[in-house]
C-alpha atoms as a PDB file:
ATOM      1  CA  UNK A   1     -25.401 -90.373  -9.519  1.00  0.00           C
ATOM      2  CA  UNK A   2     -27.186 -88.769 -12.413  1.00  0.00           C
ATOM      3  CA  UNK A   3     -26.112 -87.908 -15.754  1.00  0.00           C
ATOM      4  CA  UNK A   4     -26.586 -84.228 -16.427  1.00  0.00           C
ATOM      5  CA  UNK A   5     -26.039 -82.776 -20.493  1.00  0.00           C
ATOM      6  CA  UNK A   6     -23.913 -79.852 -20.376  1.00  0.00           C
ATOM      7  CA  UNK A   7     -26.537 -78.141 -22.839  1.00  0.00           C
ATOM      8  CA  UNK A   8     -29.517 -78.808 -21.561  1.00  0.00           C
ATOM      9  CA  UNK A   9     -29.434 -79.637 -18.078  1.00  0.00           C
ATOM     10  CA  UNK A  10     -31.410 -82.848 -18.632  1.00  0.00           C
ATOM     11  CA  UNK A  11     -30.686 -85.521 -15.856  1.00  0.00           C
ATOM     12  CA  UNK A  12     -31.906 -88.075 -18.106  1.00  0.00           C
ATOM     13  CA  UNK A  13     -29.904 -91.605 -18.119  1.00  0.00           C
ATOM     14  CA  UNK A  14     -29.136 -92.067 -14.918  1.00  0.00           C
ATOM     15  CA  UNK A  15     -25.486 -93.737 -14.153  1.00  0.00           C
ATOM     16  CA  UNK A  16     -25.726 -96.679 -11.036  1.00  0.00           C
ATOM     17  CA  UNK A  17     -23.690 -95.775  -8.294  1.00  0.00           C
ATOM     18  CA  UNK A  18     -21.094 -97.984  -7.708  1.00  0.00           C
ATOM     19  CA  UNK A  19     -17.672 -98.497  -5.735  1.00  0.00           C
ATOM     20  CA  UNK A  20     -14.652 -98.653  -7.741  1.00  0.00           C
ATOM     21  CA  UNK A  21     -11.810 -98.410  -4.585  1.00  0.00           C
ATOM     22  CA  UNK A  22     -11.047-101.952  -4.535  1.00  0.00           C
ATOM     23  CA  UNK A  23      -9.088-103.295  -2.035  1.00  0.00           C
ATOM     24  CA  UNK A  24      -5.308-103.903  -2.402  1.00  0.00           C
ATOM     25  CA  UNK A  25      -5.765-107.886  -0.975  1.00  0.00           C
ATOM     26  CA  UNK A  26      -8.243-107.998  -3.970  1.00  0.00           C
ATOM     27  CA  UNK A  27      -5.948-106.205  -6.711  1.00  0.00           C
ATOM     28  CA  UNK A  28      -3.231-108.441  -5.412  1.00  0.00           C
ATOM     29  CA  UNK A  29      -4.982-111.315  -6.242  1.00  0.00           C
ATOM     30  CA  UNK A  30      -6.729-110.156  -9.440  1.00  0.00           C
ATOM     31  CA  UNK A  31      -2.882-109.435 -10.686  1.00  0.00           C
ATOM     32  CA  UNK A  32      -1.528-112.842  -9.528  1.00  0.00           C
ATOM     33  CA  UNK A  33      -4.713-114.499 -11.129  1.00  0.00           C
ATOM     34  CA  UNK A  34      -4.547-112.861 -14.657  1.00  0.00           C
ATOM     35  CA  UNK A  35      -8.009-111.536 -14.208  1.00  0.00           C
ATOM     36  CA  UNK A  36      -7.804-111.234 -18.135  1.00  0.00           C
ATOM     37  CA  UNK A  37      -7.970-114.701 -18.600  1.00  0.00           C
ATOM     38  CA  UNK A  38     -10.705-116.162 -18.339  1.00  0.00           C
ATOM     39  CA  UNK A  39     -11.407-118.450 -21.244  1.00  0.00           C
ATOM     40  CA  UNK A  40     -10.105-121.789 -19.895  1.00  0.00           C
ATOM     41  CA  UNK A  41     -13.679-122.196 -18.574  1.00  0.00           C
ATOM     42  CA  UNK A  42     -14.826-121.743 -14.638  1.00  0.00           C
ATOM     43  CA  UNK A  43     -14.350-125.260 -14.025  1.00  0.00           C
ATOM     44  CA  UNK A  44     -10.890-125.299 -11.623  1.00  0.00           C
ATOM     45  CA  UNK A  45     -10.757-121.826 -11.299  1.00  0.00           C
ATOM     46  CA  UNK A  46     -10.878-121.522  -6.938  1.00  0.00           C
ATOM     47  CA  UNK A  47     -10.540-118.564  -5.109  1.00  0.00           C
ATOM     48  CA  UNK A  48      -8.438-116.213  -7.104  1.00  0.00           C
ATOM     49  CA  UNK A  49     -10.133-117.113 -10.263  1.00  0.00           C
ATOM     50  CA  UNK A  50     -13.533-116.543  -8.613  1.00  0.00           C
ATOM     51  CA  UNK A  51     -12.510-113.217  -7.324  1.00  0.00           C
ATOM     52  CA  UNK A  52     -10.899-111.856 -10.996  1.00  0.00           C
ATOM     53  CA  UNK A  53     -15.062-113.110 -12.356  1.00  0.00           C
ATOM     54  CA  UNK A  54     -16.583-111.128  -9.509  1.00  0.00           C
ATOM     55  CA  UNK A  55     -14.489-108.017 -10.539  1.00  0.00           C
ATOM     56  CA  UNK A  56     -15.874-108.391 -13.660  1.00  0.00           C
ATOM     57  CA  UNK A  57     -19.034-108.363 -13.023  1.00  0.00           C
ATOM     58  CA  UNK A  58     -18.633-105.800 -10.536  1.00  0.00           C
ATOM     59  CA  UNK A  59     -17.524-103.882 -13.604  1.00  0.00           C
ATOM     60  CA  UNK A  60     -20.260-104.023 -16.002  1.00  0.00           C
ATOM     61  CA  UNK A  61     -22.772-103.879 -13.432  1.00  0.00           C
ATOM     62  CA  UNK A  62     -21.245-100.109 -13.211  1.00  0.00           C
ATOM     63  CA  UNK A  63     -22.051 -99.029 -16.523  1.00  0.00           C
ATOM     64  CA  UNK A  64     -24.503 -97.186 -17.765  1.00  0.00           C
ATOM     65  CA  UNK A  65     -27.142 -99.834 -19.484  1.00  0.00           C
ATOM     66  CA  UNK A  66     -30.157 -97.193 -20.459  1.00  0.00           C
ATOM     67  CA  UNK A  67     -29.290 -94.973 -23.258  1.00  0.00           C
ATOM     68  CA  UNK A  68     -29.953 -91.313 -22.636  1.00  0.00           C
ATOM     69  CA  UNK A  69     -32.454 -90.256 -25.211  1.00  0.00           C
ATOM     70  CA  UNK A  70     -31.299 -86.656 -25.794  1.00  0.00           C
ATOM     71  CA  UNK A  71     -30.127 -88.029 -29.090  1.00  0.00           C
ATOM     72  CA  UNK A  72     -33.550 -88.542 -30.288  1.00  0.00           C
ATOM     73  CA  UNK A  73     -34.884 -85.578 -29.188  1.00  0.00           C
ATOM     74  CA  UNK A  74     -35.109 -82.912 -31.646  1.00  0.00           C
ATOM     75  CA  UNK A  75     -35.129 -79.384 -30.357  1.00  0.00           C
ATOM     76  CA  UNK A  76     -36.268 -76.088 -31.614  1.00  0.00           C
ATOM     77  CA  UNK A  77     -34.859 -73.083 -29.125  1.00  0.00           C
ATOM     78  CA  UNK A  78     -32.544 -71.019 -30.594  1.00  0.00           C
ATOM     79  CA  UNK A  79     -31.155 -68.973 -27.721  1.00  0.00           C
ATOM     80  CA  UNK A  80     -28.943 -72.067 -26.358  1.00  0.00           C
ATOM     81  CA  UNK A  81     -27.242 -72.056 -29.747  1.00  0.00           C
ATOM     82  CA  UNK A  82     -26.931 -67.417 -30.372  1.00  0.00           C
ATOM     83  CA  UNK A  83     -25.097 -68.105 -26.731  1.00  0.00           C
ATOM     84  CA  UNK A  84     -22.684 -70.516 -28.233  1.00  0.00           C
ATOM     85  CA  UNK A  85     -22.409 -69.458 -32.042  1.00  0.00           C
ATOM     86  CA  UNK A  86     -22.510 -65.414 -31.487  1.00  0.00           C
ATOM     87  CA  UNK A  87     -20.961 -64.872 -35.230  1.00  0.00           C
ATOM     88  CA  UNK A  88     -24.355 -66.415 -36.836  1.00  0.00           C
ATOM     89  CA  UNK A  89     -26.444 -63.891 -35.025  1.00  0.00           C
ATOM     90  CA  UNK A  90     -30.125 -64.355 -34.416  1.00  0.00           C
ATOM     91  CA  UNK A  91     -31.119 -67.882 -35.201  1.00  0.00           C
ATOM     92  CA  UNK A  92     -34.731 -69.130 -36.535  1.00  0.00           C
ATOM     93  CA  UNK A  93     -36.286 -72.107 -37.652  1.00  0.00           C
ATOM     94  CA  UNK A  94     -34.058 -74.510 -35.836  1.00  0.00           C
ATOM     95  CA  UNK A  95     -33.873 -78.240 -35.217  1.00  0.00           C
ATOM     96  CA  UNK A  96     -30.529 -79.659 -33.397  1.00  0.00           C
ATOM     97  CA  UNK A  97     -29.511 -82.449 -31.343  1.00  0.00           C
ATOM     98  CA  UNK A  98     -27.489 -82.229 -27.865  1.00  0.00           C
ATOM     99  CA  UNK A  99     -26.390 -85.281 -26.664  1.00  0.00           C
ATOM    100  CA  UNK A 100     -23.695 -87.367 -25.371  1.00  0.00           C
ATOM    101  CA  UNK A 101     -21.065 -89.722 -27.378  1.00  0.00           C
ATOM    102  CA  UNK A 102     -20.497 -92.740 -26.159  1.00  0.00           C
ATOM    103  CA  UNK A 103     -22.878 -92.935 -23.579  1.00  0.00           C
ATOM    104  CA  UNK A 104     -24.067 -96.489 -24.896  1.00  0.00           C
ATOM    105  CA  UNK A 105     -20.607 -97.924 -23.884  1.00  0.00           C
ATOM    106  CA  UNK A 106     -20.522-101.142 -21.724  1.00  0.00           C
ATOM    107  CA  UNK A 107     -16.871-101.182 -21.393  1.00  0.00           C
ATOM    108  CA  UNK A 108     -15.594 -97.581 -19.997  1.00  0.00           C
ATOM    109  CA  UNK A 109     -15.665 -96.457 -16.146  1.00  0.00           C
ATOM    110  CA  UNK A 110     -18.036 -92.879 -15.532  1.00  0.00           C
ATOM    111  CA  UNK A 111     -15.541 -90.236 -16.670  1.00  0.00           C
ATOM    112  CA  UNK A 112     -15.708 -86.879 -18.311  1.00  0.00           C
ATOM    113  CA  UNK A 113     -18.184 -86.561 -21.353  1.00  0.00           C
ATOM    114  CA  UNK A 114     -17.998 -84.817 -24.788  1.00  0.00           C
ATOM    115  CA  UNK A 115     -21.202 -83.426 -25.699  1.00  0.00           C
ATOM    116  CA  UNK A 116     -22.201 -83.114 -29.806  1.00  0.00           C
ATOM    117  CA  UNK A 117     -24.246 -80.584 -30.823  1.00  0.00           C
ATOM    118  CA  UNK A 118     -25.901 -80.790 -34.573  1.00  0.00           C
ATOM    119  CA  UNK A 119     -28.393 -79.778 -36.121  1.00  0.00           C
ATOM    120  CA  UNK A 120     -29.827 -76.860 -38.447  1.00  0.00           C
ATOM    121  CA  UNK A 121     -30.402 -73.397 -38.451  1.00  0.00           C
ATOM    122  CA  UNK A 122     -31.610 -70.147 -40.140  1.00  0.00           C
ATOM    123  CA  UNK A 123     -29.645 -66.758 -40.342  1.00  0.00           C
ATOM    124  CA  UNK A 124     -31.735 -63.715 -40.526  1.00  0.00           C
ATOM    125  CA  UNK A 125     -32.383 -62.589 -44.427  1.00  0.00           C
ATOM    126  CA  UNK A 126     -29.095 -61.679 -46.265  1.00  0.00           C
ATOM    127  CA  UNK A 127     -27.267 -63.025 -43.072  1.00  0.00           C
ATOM    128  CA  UNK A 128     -24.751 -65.741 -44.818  1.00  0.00           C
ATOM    129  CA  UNK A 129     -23.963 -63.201 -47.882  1.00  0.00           C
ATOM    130  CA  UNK A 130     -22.427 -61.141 -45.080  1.00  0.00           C
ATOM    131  CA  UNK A 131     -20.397 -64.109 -43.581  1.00  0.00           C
ATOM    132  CA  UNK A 132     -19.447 -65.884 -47.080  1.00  0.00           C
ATOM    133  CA  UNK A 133     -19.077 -62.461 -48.347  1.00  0.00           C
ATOM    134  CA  UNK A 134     -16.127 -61.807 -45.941  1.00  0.00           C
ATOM    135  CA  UNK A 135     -12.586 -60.912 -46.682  1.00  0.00           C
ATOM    136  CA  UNK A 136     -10.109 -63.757 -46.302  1.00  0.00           C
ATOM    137  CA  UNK A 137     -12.530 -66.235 -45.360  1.00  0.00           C
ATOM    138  CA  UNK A 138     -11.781 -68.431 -48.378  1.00  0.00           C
ATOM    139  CA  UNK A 139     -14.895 -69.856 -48.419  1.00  0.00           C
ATOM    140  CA  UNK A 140     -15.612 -73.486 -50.585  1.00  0.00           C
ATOM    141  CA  UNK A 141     -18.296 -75.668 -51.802  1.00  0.00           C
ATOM    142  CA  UNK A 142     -18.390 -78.364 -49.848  1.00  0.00           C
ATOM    143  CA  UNK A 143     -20.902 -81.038 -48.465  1.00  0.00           C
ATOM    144  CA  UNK A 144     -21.177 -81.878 -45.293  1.00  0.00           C
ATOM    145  CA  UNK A 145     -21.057 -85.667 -43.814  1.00  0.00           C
ATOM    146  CA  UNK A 146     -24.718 -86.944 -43.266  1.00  0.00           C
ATOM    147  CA  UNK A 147     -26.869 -85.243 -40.272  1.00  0.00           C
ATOM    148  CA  UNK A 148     -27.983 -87.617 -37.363  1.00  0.00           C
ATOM    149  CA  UNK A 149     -31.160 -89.732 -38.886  1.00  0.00           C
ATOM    150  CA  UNK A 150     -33.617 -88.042 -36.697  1.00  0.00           C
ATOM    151  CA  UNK A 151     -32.410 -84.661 -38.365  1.00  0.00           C
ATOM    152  CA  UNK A 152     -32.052 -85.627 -42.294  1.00  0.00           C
ATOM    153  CA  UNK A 153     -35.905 -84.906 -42.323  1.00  0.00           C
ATOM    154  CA  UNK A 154     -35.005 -80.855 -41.464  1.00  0.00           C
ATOM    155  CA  UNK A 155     -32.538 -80.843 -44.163  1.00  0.00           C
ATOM    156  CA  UNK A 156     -33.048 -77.719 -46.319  1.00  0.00           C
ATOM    157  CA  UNK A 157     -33.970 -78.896 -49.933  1.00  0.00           C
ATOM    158  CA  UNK A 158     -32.164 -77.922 -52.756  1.00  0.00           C
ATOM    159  CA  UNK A 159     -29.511 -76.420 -50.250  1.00  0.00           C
ATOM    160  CA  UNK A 160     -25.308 -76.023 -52.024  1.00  0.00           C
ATOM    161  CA  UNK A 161     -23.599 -75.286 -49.051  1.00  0.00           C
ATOM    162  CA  UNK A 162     -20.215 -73.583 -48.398  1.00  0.00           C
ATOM    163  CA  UNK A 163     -17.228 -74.132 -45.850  1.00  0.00           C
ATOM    164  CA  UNK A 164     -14.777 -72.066 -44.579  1.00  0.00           C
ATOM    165  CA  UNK A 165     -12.038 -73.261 -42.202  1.00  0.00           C
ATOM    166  CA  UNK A 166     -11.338 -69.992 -41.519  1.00  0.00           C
ATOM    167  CA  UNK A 167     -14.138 -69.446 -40.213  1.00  0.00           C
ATOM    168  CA  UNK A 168     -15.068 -72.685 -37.977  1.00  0.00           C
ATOM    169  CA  UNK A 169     -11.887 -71.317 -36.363  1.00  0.00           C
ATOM    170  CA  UNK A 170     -13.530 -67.699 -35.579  1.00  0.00           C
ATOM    171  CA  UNK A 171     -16.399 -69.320 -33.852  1.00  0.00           C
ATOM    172  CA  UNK A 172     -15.132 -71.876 -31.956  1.00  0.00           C
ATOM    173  CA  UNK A 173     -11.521 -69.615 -31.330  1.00  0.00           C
ATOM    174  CA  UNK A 174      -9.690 -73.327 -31.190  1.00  0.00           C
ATOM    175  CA  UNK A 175     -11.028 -74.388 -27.835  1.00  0.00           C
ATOM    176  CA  UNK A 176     -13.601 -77.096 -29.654  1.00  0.00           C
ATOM    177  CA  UNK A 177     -14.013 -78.730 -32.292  1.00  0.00           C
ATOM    178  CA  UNK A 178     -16.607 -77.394 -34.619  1.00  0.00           C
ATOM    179  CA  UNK A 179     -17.827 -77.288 -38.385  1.00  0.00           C
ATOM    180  CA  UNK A 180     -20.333 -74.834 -40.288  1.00  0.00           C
ATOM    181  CA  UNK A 181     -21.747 -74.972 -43.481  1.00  0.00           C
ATOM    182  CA  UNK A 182     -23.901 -72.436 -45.108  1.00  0.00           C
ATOM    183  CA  UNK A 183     -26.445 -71.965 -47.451  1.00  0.00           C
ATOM    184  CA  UNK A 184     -26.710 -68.783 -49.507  1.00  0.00           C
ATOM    185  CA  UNK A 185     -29.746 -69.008 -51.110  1.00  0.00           C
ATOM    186  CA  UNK A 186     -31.885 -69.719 -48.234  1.00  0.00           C
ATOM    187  CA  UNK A 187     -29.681 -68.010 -45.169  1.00  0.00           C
ATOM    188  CA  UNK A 188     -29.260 -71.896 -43.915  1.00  0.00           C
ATOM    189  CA  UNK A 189     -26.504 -72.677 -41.415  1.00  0.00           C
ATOM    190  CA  UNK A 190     -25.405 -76.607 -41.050  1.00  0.00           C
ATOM    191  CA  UNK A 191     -23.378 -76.867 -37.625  1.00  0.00           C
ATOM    192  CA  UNK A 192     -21.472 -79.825 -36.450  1.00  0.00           C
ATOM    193  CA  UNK A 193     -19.799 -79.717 -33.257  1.00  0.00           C
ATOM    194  CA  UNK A 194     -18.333 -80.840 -29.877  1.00  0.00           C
ATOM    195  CA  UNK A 195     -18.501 -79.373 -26.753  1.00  0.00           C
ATOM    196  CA  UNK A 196     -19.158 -75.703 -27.183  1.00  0.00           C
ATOM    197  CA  UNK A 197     -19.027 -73.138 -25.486  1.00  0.00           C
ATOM    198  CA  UNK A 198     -20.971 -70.246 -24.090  1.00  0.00           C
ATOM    199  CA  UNK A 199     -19.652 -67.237 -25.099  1.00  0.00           C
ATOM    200  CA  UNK A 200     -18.650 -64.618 -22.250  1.00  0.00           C
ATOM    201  CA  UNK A 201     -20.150 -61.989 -23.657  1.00  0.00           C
ATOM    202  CA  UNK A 202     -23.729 -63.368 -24.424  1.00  0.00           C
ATOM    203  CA  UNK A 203     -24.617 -63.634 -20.520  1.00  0.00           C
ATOM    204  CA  UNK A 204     -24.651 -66.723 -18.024  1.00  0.00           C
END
């Protein structure tokens, strides 16, 4: 089956299919073999011990081996990130990454995903006074943790940002986790976050 990003649509990366419904003979045996041990060597290891290695390999020939390469590519469009972040406004000048954790993993069976989205962003002029500027916000210097390597390039020079909990908590209204740091002097919005969401109101 293919992989498809919950941003973007992509159907990069595909996943093999594969059949995980193993029989209950074979799951008998794997349990009576100790499938986890297999580091006596394969000399002596008959049947049962040949069917917990073939389970094995069944497994890791069922994950994912090709890395999707959303999290090299850098995009620009704005309107996928006004639907998600409506407090920020209209967005300009951006350059964020969509992509999904873990999808290197050799180990783990296909399952749900959890989709990051980073990157930079620029409020329209005098659009972060209003937002820092706001009552009860309790917003603080702080620095964020270090953008994605194929983003530090897009990092805003010179920029001191600010953080407000507060606030992270009006945008993503506790359903996801999510972090945003702004910049003052240049109208510069740092977001960090996973799996958000569309808003309702900004359309389908």
């Amino acid at each position: 089956m293919d992989y498809v990003n919950p941003v973007s649509g992509d159907t990069r990366g595909r996943i093999q299919p594969c059949t995980f419904g193993l029989s209950a003979r074979l799951r008998s045996d794997l349990r009576a073999s100790g499938a986890g041990d297999l580091m006596g060597g394969l000399a002596g290891l008959g049947r049962r011990g040949a069917l917990a290695l073939g389970a094995a390999t069944l497994l890791a020939a069922c994950t994912p081996t090709t890395k999707s390469t959303d999290e090299n590519t850098v995009r620009t469009d704005s309107e996928p990130l006004e639907r998600r972040f409506t407090e920020l406004g209209s967005l300009s000048d951006a350059h964020w990454l969509g992509f999904a954790l873990g999808g290197d993993s050799r180990v783990s069976a296909p399952g749900p995903t959890d989709v990051r989205v980073v990157g930079f962003a620029r409020l329209t002029a005098g659009g972060v006074a209003a937002i820092v500027g706001g009552r009860q916000r309790g917003f603080q210097r702080e620095t964020p943790s270090k953008p994605p390597e194929t983003l530090a390039q897009f990092t805003p020079k010179s920029a001191r940002w600010v953080r407000s909990e507060s606030f992270d908590r009006e945008v993503t209204g506790g359903t996801y986790s999510g972090a945003f740091y702004f910049d003052p002097s240049g109208d510069w919005v740092y977001f960090d976050t996973i799996n958000p969401e569309v808003v309702s109101s900004s359309g389908p």
